[in-house]
C-alpha atoms as a PDB file:
ATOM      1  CA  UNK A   1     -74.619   5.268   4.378  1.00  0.00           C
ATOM      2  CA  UNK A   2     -74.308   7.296   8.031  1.00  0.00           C
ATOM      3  CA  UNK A   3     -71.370   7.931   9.828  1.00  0.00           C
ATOM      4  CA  UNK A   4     -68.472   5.254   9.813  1.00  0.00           C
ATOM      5  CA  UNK A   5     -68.545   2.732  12.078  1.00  0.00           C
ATOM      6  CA  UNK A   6     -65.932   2.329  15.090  1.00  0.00           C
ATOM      7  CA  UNK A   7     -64.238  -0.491  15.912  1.00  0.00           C
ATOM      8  CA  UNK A   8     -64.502  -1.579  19.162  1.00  0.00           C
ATOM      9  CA  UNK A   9     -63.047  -4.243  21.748  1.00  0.00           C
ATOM     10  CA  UNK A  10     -65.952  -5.550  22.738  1.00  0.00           C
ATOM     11  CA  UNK A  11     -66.571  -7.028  18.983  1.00  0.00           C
ATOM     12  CA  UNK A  12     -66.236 -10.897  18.602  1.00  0.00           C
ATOM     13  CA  UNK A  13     -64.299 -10.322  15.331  1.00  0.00           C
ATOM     14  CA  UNK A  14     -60.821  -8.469  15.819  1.00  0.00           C
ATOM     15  CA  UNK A  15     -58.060  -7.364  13.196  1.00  0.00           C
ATOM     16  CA  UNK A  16     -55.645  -5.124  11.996  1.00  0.00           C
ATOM     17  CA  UNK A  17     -53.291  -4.503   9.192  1.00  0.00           C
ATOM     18  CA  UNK A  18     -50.150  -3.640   8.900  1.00  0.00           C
ATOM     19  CA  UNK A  19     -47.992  -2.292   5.512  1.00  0.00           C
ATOM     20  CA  UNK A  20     -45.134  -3.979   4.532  1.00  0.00           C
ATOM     21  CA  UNK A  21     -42.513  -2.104   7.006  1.00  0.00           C
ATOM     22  CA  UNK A  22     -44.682  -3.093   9.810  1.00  0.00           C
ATOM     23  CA  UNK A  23     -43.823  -7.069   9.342  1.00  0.00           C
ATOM     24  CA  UNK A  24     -41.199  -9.374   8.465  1.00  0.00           C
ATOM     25  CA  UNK A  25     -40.775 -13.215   7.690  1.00  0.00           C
ATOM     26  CA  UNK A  26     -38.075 -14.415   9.237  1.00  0.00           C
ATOM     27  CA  UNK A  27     -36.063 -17.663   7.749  1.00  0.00           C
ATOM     28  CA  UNK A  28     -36.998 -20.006  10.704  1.00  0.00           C
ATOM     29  CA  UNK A  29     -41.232 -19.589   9.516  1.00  0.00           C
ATOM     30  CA  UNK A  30     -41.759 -17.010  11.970  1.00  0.00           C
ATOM     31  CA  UNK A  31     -43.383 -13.612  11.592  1.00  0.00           C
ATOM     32  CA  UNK A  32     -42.536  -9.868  13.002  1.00  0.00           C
ATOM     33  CA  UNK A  33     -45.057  -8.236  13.764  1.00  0.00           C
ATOM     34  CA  UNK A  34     -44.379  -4.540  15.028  1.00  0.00           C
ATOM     35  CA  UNK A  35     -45.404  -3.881  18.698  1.00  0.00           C
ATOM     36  CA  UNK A  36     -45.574  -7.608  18.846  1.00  0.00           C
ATOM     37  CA  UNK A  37     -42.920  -9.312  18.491  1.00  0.00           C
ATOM     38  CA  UNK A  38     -41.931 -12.967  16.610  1.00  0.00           C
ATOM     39  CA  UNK A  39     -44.866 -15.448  16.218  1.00  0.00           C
ATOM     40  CA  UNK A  40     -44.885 -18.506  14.937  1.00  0.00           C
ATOM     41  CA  UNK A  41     -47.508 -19.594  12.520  1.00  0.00           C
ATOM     42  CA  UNK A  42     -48.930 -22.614  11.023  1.00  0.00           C
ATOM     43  CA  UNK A  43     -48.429 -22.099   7.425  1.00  0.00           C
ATOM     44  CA  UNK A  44     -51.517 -23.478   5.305  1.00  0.00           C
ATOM     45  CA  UNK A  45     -49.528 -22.575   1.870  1.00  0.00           C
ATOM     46  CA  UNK A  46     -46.408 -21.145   0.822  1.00  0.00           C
ATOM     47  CA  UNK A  47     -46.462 -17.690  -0.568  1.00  0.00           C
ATOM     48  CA  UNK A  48     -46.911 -16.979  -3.985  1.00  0.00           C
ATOM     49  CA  UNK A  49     -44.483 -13.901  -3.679  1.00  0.00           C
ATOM     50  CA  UNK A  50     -43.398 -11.190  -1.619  1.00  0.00           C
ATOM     51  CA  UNK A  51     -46.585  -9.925   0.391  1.00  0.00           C
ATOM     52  CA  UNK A  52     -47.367  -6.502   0.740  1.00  0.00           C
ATOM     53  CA  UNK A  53     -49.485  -5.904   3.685  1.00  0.00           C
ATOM     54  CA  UNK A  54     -50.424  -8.672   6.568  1.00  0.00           C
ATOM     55  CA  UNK A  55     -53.952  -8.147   8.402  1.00  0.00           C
ATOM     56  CA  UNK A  56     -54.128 -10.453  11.793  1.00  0.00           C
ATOM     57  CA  UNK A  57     -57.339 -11.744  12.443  1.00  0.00           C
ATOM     58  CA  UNK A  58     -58.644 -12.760  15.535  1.00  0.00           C
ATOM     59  CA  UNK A  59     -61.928 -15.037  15.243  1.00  0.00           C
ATOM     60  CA  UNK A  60     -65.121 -15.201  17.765  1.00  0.00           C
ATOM     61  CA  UNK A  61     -63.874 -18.941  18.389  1.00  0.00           C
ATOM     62  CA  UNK A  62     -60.237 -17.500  20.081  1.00  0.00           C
ATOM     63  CA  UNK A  63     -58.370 -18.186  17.024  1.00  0.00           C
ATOM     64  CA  UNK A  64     -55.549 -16.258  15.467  1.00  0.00           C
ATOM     65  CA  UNK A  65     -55.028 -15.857  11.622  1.00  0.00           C
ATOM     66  CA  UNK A  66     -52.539 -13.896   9.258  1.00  0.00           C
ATOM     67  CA  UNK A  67     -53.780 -13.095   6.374  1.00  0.00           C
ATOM     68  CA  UNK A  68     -51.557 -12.299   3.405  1.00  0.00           C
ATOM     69  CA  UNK A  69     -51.977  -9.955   0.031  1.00  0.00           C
ATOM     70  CA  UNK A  70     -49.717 -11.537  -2.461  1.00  0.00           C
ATOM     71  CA  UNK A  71     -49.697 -10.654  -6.458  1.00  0.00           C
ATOM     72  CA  UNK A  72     -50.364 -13.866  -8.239  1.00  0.00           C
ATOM     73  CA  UNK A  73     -49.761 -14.604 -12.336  1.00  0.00           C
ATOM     74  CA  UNK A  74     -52.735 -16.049 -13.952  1.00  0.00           C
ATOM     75  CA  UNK A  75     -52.317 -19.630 -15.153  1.00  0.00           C
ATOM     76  CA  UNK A  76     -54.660 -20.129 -17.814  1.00  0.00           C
ATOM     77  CA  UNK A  77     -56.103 -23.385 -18.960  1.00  0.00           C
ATOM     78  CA  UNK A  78     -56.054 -24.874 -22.459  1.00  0.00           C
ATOM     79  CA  UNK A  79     -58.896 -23.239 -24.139  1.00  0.00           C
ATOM     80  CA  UNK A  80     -62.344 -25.406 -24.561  1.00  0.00           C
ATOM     81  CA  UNK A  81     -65.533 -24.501 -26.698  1.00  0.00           C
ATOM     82  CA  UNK A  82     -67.665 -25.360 -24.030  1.00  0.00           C
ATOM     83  CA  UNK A  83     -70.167 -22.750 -22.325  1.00  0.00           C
ATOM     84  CA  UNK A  84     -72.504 -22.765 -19.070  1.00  0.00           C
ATOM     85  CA  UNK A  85     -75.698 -21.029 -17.764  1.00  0.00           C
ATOM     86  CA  UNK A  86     -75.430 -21.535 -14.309  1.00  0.00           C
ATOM     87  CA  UNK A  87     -78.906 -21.013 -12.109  1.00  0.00           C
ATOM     88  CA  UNK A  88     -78.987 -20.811  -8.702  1.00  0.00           C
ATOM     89  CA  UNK A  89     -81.229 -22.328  -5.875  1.00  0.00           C
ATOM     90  CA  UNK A  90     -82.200 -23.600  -3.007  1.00  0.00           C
ATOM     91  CA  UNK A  91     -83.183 -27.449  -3.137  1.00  0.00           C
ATOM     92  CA  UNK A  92     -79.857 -27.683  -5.695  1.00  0.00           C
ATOM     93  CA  UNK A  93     -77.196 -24.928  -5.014  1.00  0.00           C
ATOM     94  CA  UNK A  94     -76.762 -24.782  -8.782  1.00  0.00           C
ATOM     95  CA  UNK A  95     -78.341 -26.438 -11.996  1.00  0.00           C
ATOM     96  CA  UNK A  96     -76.050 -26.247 -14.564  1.00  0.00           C
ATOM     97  CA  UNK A  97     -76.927 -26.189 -18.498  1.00  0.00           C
ATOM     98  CA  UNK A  98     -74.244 -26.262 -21.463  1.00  0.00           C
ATOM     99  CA  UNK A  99     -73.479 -25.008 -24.963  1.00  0.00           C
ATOM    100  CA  UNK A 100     -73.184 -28.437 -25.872  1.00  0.00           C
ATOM    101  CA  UNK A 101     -76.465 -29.692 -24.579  1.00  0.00           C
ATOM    102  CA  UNK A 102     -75.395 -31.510 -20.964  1.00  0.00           C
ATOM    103  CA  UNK A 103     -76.809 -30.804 -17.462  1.00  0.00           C
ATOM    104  CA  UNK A 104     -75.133 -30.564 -13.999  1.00  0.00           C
ATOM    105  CA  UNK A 105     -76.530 -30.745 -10.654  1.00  0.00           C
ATOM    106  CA  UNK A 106     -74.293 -29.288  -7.868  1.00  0.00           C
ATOM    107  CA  UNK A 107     -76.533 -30.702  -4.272  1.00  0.00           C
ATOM    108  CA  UNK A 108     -76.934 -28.028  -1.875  1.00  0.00           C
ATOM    109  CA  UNK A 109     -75.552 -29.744   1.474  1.00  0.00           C
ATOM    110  CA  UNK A 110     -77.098 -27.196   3.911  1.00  0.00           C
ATOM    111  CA  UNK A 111     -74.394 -27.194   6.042  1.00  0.00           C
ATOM    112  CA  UNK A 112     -75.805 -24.879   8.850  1.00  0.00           C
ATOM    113  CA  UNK A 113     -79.153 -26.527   8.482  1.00  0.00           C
ATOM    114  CA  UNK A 114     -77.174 -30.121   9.754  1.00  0.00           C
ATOM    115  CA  UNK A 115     -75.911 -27.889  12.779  1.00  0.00           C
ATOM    116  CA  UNK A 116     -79.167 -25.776  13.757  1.00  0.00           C
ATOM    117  CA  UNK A 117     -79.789 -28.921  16.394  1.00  0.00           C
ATOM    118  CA  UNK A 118     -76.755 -28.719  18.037  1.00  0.00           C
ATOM    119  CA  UNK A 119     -76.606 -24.797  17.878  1.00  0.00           C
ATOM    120  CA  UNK A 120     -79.953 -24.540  19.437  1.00  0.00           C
ATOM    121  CA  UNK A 121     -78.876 -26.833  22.413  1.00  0.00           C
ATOM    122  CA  UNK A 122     -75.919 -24.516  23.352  1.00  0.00           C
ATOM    123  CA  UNK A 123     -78.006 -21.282  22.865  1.00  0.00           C
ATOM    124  CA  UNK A 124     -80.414 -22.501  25.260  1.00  0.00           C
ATOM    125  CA  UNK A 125     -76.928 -23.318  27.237  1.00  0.00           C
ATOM    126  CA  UNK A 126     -75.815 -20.181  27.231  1.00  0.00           C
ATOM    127  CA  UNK A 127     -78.834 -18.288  28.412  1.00  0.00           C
ATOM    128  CA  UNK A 128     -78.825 -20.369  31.566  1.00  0.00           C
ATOM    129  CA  UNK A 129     -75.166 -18.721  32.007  1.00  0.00           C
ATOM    130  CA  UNK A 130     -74.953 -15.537  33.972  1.00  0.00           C
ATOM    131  CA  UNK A 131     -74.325 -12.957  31.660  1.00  0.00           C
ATOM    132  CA  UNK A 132     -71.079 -11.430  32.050  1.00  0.00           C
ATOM    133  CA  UNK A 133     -69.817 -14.840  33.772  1.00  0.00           C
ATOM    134  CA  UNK A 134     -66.505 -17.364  32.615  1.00  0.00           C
ATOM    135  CA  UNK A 135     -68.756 -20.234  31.999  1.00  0.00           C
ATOM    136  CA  UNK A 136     -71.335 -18.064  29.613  1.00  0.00           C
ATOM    137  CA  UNK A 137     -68.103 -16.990  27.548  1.00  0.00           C
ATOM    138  CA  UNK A 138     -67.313 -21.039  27.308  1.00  0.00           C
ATOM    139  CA  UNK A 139     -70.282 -21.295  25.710  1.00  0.00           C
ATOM    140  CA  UNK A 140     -70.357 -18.377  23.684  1.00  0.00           C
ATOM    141  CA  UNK A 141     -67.032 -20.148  22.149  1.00  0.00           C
ATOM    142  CA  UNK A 142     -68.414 -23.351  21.284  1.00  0.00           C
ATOM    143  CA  UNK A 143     -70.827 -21.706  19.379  1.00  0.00           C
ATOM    144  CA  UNK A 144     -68.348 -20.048  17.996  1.00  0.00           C
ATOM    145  CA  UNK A 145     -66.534 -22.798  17.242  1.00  0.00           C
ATOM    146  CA  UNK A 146     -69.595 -24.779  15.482  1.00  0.00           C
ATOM    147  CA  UNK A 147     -70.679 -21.837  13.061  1.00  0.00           C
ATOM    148  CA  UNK A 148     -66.898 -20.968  11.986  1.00  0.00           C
ATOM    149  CA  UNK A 149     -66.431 -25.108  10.564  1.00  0.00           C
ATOM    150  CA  UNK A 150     -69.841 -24.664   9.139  1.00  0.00           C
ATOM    151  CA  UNK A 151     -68.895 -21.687   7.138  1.00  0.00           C
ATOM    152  CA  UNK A 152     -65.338 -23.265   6.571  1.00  0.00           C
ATOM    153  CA  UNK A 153     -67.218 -26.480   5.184  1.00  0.00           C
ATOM    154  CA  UNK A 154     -69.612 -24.476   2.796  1.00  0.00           C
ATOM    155  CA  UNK A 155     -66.485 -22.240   1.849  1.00  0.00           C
ATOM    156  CA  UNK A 156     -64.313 -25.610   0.831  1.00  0.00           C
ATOM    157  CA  UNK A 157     -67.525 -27.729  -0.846  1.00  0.00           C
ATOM    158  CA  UNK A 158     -68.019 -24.599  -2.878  1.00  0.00           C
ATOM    159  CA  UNK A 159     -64.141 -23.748  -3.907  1.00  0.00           C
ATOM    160  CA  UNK A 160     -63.906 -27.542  -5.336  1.00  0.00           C
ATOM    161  CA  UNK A 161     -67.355 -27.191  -7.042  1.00  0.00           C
ATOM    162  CA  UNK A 162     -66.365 -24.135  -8.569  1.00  0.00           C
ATOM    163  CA  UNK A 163     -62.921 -25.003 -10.019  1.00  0.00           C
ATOM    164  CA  UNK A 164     -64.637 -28.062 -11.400  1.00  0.00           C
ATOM    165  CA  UNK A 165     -67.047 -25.718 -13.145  1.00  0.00           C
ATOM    166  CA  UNK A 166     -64.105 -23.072 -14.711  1.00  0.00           C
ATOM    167  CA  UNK A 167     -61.880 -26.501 -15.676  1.00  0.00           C
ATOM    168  CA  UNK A 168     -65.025 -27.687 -17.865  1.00  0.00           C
ATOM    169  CA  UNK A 169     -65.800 -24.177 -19.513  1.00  0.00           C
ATOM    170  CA  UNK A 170     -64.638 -20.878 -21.276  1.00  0.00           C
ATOM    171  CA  UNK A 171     -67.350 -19.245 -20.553  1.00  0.00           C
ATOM    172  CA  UNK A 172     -69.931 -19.419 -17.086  1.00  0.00           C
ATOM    173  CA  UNK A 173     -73.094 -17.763 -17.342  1.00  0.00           C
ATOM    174  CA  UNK A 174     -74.506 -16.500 -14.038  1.00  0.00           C
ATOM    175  CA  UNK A 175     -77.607 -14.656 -12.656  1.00  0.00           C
ATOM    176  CA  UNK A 176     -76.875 -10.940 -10.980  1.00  0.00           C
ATOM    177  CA  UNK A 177     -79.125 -11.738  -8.212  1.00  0.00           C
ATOM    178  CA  UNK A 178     -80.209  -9.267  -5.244  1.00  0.00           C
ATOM    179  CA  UNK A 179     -78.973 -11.447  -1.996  1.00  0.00           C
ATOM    180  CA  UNK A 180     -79.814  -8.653  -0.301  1.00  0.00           C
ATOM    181  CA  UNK A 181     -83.054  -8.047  -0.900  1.00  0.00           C
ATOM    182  CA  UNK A 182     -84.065 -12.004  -1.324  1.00  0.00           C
ATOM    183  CA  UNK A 183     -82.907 -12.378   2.211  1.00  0.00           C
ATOM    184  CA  UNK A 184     -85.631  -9.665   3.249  1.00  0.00           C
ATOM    185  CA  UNK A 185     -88.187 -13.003   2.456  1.00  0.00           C
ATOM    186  CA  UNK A 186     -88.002 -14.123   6.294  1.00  0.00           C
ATOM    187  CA  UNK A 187     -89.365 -17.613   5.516  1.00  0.00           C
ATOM    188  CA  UNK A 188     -86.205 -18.205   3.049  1.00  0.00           C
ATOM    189  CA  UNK A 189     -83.778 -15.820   4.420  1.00  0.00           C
ATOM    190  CA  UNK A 190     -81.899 -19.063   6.320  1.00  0.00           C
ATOM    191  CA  UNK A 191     -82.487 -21.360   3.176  1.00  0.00           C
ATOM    192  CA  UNK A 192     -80.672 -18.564   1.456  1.00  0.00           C
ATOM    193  CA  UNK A 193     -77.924 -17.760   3.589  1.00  0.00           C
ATOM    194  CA  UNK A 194     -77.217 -21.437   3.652  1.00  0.00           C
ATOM    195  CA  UNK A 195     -76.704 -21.862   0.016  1.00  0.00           C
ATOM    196  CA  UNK A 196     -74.189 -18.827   0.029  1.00  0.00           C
ATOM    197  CA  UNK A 197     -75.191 -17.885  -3.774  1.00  0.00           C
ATOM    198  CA  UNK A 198     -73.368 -14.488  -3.257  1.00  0.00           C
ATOM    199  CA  UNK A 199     -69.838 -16.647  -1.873  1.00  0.00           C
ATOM    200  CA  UNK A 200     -70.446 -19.377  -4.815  1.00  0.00           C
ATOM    201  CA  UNK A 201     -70.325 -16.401  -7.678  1.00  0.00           C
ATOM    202  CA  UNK A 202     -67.408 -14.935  -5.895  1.00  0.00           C
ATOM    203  CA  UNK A 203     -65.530 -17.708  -6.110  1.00  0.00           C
ATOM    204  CA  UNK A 204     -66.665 -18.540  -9.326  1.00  0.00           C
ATOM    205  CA  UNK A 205     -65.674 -15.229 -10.860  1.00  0.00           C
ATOM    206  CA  UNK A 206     -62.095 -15.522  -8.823  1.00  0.00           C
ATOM    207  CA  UNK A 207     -60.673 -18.810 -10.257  1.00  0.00           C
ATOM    208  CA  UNK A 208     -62.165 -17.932 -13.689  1.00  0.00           C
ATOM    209  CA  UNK A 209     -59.708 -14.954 -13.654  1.00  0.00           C
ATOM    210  CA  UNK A 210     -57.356 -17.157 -12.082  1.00  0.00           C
ATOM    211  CA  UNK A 211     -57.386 -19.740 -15.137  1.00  0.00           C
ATOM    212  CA  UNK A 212     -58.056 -17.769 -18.262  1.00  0.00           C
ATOM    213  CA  UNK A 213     -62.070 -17.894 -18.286  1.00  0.00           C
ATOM    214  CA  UNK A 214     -64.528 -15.338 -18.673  1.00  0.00           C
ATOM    215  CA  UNK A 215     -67.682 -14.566 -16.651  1.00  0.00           C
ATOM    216  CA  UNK A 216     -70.908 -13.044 -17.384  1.00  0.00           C
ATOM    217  CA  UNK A 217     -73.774 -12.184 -15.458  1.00  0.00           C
ATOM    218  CA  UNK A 218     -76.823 -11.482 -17.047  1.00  0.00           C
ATOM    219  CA  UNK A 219     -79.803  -8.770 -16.184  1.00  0.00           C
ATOM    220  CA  UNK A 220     -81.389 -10.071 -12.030  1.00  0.00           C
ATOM    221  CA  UNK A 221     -84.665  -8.690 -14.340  1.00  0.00           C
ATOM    222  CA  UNK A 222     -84.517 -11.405 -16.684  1.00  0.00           C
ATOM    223  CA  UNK A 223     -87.633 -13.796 -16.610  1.00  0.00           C
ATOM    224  CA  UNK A 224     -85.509 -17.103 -16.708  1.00  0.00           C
ATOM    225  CA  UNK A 225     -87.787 -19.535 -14.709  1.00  0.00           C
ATOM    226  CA  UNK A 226     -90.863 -18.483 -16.930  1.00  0.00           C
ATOM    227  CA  UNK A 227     -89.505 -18.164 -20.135  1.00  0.00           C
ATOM    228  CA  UNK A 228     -89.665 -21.161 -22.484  1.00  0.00           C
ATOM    229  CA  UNK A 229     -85.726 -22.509 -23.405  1.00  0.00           C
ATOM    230  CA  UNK A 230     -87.272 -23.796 -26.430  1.00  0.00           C
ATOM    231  CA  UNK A 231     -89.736 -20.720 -28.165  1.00  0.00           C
ATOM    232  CA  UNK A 232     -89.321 -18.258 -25.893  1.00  0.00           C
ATOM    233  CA  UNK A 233     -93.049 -18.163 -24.678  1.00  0.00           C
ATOM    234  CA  UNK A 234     -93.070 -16.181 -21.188  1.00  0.00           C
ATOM    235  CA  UNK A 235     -95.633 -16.927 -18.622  1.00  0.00           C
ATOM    236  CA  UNK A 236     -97.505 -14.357 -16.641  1.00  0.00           C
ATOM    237  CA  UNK A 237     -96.884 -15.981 -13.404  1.00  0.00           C
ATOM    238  CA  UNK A 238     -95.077 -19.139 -11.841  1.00  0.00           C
ATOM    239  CA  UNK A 239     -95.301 -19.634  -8.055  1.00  0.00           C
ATOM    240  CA  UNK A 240     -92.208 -20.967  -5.982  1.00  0.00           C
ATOM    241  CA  UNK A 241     -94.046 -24.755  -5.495  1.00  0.00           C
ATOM    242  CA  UNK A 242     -93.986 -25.464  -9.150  1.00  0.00           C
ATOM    243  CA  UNK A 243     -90.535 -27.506 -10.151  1.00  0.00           C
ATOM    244  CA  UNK A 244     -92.186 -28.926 -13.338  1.00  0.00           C
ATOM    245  CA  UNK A 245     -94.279 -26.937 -16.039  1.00  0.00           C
ATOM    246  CA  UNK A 246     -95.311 -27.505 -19.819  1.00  0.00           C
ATOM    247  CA  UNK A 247     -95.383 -24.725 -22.298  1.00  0.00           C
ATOM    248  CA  UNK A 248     -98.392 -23.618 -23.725  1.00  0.00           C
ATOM    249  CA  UNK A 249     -96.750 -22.521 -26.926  1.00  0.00           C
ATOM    250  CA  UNK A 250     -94.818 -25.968 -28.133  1.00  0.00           C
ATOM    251  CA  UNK A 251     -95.964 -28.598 -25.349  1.00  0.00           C
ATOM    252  CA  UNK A 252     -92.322 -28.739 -24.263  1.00  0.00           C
ATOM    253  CA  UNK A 253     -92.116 -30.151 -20.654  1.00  0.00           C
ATOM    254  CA  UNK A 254     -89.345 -28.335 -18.303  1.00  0.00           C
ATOM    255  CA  UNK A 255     -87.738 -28.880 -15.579  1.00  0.00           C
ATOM    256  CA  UNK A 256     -87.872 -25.521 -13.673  1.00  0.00           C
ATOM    257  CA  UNK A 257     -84.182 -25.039 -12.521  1.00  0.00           C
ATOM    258  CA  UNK A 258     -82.761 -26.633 -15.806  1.00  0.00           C
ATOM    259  CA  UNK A 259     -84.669 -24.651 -17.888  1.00  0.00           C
ATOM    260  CA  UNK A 260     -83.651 -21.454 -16.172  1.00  0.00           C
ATOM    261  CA  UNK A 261     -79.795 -22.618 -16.574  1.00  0.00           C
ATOM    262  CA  UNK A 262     -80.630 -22.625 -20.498  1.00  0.00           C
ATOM    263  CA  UNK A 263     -82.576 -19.193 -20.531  1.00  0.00           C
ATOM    264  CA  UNK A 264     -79.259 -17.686 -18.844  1.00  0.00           C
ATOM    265  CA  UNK A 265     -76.868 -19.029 -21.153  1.00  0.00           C
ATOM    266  CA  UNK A 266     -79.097 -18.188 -24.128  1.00  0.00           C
ATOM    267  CA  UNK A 267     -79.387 -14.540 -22.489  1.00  0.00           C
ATOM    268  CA  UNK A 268     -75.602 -14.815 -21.749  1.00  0.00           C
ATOM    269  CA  UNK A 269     -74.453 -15.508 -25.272  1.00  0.00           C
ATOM    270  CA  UNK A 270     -76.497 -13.060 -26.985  1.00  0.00           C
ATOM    271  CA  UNK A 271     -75.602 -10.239 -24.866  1.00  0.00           C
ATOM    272  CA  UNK A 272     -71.567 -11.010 -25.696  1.00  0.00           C
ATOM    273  CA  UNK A 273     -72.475 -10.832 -29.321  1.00  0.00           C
ATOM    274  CA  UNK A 274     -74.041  -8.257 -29.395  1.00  0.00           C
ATOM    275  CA  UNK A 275     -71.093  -6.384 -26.298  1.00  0.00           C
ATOM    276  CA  UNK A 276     -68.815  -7.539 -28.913  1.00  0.00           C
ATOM    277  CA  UNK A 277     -70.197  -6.263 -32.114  1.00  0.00           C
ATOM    278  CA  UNK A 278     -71.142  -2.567 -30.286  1.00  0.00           C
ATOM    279  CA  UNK A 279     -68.073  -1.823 -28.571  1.00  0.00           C
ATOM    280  CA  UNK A 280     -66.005  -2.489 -32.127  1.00  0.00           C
ATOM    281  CA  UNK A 281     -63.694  -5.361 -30.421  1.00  0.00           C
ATOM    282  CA  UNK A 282     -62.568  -6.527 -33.848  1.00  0.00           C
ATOM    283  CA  UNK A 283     -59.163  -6.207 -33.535  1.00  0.00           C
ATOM    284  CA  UNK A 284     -57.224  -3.747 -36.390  1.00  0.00           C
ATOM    285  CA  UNK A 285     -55.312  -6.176 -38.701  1.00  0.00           C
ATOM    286  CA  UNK A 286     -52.626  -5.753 -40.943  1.00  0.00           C
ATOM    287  CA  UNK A 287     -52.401  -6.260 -44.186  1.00  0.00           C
ATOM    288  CA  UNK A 288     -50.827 -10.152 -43.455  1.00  0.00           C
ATOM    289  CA  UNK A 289     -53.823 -10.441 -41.184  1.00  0.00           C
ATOM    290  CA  UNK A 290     -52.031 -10.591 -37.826  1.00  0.00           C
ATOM    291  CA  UNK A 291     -53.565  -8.822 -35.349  1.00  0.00           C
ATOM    292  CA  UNK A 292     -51.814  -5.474 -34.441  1.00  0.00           C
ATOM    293  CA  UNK A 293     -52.034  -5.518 -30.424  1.00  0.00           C
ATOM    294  CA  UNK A 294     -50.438  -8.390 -28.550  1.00  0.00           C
ATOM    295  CA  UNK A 295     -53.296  -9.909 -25.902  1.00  0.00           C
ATOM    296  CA  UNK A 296     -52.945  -8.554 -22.059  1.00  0.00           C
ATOM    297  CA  UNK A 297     -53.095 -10.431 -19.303  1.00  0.00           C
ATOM    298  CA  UNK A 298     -54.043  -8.912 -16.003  1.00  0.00           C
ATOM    299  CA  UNK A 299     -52.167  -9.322 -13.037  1.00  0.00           C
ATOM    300  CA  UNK A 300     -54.601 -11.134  -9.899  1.00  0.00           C
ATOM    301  CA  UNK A 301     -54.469 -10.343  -6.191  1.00  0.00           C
ATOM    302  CA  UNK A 302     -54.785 -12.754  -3.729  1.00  0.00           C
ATOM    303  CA  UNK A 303     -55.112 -13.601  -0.490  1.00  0.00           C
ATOM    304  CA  UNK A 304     -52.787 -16.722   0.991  1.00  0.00           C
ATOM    305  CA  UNK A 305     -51.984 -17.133   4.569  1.00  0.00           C
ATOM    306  CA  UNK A 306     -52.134 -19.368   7.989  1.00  0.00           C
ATOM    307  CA  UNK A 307     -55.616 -20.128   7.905  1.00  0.00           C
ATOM    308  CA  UNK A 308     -55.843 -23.923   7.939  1.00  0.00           C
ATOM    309  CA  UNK A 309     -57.716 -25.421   5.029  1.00  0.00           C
ATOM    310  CA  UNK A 310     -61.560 -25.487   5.285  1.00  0.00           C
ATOM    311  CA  UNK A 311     -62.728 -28.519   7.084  1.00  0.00           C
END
């Protein structure tokens, strides 16, 4: 990993944290912060609870932020039979496939793609600037400005598609995929970025824990796209171009991304039987039948503060 990192001034990005003696809310909205003084914020939500540390953020764009740890009690949902496999990708963000035979599309909107024409302009802008000059740091700040709504955009598209996805479910199905090394591809590292697969399973796994639902990510080594949903015939090989292919085995015709959703939550499901069955999670009963152990709940952390809602 190498020797830890510095911060320094000169970064775009600045923040620090303080504990919970070095802050205080004050009854007028206001927050102490030590060294600083009373500042007054622009609350996006009410706290949860009593915060325990406070980390301000200061974004490339010139904006302030306080950021908030909070504890938060899950709220679970009404239980539902209902499972997903959820596949990932680029032309659709995600195909989803469920237990009870239905398919979902969630559209990728390629939100920095829609901006790359307008970003391009002011970097070609901003290298007409003298570096080091006012009028280059302008610039530098409405570029700022342009990526930080694109990435507040993705953030809220994918936070609404996601709690629509943990409402409809119990349990989500998802692919352990290596972002990092699929954004070593150069010719789909942008595509890939864009689509923020690594953001979307965040979230996904956050508001499942959040509302009572479970999450499972299957093997990154399983062969979903070339494995048959139907007999389980695997391919040898199935290049990127191909969206549509028919099994040799049974003549089925698939849709590539659908299929892939249905391979996952196959995969999914068998591997929480068979979790289940080896780690002995049959509860001990007694002798009414009642199980023994009351259920736990775990206790979620999360983070609420004065950022604005996503755009």
């Amino acid at each position: 990993m190498g020797r830890p990192r510095m911060k320094s001034k000169k970064d775009h990005r600045q923040s620090f944290r303080l504990t919970r003696s070095g802050f205080n809310l004050r009854p007028n909205g206001r927050v102490f912060l030590t060294k600083v003084g009373e500042v007054s914020v622009r609350w996006s939500r009410a706290l949860p609870s009593t915060p325990s540390s406070v980390t301000v953020i200061r974004e490339p764009d010139g904006h302030y932020y306080l950021s908030f740890v909070v504890e938060v009690a899950p709220t679970p949902l009404p239980a539902v039979g209902q499972e997903a496999g959820v596949d990932m990708g680029i032309t659709r963000l995600a195909t989803v496939a469920t237990s009870n035979g239905g398919r979902t599309e969630v559209p990728n909107q390629k939100h920095l793609a829609r901006k790359l024409r307008k970003l391009a302009r002011l970097e070609r802008v901003k290298t007409r600037r003298e570096k080091g000059s006012s009028n280059r740091d302008k610039v530098r700040r409405e570029i700022a400005v342009v990526h930080n709504k694109v990435a507040r955009t993705r953030r809220d598209y994918q936070h609404k598609q996601a709690l629509a996805l943990v409402r409809e479910n119990q349990v989500i199905h998802v692919e352990c995929l290596n972002v990092a090394g699929l954004v070593r591809n150069h010719r789909l590292a942008r595509a890939i970025s864009d689509a923020g697969w690594r953001q979307f399973t965040q979230i996904i796994t956050e508001k499942a824990d959040q509302f009572g639902r479970s999450v499972h990510k299957v093997s990154r080594w399983l062969a979903s796209s070339k494995t048959c949903s139907d007999c389980q015939y695997q391919l040898e090989e199935l290049p990127l171009h191909v969206r549509r292919w028919t099994c040799p085995a049974c003549d089925a015709v698939h849709d590539r991304d659908h299929n892939a959703a249905r391979v996952i939550l196959a995969a999914g499901r068998a591997e929480r039987l068979t979790a289940s069955h080896a780690s002995g999670q049959v509860r001990r009963r007694e002798p009414g039948g009642a199980p023994v152990r009351p259920p736990t709940r775990r206790q979620g952390v999360d983070e609420a503060g004065s950022i604005p809602p996503a755009a």
